[in-house]
N, C-alpha and C. Protein backbone atom coordinates (compact mmCIF):
# COMPACT_ATOMS: atom_id res chain seq x y z
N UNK A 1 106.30 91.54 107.28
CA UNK A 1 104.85 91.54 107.18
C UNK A 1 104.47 91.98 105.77
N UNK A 2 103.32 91.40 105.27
CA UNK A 2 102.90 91.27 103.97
C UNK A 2 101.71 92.29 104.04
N UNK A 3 101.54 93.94 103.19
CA UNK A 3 100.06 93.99 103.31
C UNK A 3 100.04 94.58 102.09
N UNK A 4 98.67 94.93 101.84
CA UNK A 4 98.41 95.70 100.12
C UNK A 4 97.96 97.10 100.84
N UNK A 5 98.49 97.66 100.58
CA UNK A 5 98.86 99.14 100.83
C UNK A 5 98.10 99.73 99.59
N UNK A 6 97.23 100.57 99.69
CA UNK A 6 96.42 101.26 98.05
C UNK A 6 96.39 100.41 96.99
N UNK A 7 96.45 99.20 97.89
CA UNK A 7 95.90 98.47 96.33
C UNK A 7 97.76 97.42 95.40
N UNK A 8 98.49 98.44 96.45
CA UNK A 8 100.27 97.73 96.13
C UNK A 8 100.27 96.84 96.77
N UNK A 9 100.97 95.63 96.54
CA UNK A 9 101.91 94.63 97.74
C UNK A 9 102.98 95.40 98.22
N UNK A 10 102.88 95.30 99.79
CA UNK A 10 103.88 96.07 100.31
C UNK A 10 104.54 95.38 101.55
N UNK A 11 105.92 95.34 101.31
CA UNK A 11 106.60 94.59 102.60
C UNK A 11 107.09 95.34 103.70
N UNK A 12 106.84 94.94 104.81
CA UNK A 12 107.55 95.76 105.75
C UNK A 12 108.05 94.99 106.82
N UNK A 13 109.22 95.89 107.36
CA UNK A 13 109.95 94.94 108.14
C UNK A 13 110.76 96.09 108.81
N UNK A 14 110.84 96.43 110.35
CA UNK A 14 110.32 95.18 111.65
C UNK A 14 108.77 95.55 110.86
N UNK A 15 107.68 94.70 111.24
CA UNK A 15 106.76 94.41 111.13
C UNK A 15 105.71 95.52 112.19
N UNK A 16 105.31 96.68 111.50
CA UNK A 16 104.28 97.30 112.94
C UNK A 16 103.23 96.73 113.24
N UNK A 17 103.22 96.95 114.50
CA UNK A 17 102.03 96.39 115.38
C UNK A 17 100.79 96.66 115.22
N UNK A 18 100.68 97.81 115.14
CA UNK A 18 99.50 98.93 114.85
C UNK A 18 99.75 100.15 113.54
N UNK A 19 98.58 100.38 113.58
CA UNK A 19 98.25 101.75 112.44
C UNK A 19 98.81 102.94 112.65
N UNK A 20 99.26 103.10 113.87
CA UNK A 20 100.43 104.74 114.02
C UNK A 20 101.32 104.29 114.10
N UNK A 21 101.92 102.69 114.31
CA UNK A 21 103.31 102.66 114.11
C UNK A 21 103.39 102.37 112.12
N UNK A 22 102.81 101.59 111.71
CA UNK A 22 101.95 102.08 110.12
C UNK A 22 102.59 103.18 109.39
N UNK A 23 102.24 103.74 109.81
CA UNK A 23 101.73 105.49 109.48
C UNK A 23 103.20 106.03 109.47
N UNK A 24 104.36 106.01 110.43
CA UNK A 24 105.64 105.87 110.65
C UNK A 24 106.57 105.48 109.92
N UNK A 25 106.40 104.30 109.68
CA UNK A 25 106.93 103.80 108.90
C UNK A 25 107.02 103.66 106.90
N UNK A 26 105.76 104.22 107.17
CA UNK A 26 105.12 104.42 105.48
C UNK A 26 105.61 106.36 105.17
N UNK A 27 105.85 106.67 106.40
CA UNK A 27 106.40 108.07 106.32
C UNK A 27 105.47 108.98 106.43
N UNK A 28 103.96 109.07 106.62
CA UNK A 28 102.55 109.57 106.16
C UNK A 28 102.58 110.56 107.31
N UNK A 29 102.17 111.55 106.96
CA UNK A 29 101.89 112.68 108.41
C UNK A 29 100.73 112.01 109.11
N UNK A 30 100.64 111.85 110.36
CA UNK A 30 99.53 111.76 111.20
C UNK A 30 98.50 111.93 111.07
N UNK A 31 98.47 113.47 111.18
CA UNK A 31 97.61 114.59 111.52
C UNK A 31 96.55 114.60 109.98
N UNK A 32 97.44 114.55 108.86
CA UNK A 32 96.60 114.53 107.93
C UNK A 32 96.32 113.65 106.84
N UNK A 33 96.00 112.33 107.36
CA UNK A 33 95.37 110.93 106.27
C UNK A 33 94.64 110.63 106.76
N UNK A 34 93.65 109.96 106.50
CA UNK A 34 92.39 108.81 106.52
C UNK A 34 93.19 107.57 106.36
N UNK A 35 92.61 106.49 107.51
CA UNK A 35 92.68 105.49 106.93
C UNK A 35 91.67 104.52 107.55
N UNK A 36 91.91 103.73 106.37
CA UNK A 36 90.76 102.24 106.16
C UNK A 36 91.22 100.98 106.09
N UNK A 37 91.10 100.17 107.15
CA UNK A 37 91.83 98.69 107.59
C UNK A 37 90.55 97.97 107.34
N UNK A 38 91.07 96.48 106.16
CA UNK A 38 90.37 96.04 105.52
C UNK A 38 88.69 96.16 105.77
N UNK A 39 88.58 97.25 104.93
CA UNK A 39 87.62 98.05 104.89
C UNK A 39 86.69 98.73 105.50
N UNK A 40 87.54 99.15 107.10
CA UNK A 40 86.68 99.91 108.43
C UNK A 40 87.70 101.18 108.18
N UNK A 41 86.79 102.13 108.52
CA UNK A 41 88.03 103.18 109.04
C UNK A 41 88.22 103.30 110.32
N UNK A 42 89.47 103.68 110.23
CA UNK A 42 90.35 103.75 111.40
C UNK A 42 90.50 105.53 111.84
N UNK A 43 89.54 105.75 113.03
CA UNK A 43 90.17 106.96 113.70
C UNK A 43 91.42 107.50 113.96
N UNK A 44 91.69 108.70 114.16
CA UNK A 44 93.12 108.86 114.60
C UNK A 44 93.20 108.32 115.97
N UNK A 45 92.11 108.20 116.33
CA UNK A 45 92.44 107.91 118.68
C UNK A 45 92.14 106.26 118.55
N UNK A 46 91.84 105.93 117.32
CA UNK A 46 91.99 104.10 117.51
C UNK A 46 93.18 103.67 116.84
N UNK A 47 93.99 104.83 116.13
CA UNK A 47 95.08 104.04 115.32
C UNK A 47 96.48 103.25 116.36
N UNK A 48 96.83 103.88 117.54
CA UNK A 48 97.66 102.82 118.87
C UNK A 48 96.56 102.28 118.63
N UNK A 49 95.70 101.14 119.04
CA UNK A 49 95.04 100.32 119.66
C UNK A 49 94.17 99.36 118.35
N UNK A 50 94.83 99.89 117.33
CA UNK A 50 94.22 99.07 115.78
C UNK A 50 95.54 98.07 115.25
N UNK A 51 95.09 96.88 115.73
CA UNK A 51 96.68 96.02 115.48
C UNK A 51 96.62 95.71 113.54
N UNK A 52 97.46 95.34 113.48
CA UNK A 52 97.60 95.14 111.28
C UNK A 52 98.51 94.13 111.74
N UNK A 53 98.18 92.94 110.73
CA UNK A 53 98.26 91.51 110.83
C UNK A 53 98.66 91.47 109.33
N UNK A 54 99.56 90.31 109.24
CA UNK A 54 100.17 90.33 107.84
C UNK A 54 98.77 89.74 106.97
N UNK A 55 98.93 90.20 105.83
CA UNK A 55 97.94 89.89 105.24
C UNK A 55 96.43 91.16 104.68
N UNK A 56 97.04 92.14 105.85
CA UNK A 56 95.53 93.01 105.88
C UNK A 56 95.83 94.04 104.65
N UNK A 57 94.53 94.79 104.29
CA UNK A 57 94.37 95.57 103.22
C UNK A 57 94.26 97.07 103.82
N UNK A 58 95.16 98.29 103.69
CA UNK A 58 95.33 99.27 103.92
C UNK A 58 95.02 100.37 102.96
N UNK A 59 94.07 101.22 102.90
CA UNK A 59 93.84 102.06 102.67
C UNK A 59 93.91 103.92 103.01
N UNK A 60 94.63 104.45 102.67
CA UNK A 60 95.65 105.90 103.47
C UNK A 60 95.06 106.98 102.49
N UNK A 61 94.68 107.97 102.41
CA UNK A 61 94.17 109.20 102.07
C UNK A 61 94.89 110.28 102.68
N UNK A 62 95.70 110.97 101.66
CA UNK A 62 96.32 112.31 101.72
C UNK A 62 95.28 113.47 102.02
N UNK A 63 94.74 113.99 102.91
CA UNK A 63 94.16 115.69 102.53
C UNK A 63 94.73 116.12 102.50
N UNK A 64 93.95 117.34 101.56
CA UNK A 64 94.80 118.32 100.67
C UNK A 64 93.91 119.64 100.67
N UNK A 65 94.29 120.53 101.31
CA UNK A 65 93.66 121.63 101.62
C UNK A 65 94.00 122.17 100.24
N UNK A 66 92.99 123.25 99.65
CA UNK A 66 93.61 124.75 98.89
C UNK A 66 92.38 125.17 98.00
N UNK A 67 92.41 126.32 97.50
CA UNK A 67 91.45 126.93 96.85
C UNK A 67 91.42 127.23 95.76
């Protein structure tokens, strides 16, 4: 599967279905990114049920706590 990941071409293979299998595979903690599927954001309780299709545009945000 083909997607632009921050703006990279990025290949992946097996191909995930969805945005937490995504997230897995890109190595990203769960608990703490944002993300934005060609250009909606994606909740954490919609990411099972948000399918990614080759082709789509992914957007992932690190928080970063500190003072």
């Amino acid at each position: 599967m083909r997607l632009l990941v921050n703006g990279e071409p990025t290949v992946l293979e097996p191909a995930p279905a969805n945005v937490a299998e995504l997230l897995v595979q890109l190595r990203l903690p769960h608990e703490r990114v944002a993300v934005e599927l060609n250009g909606e954001i994606v909740t954490r309780a919609e990411r099972a049920a948000r399918a990614v299709h080759d082709g789509d545009s992914v957007e992932v945000v690190t928080l970063v706590g500190g003072g």
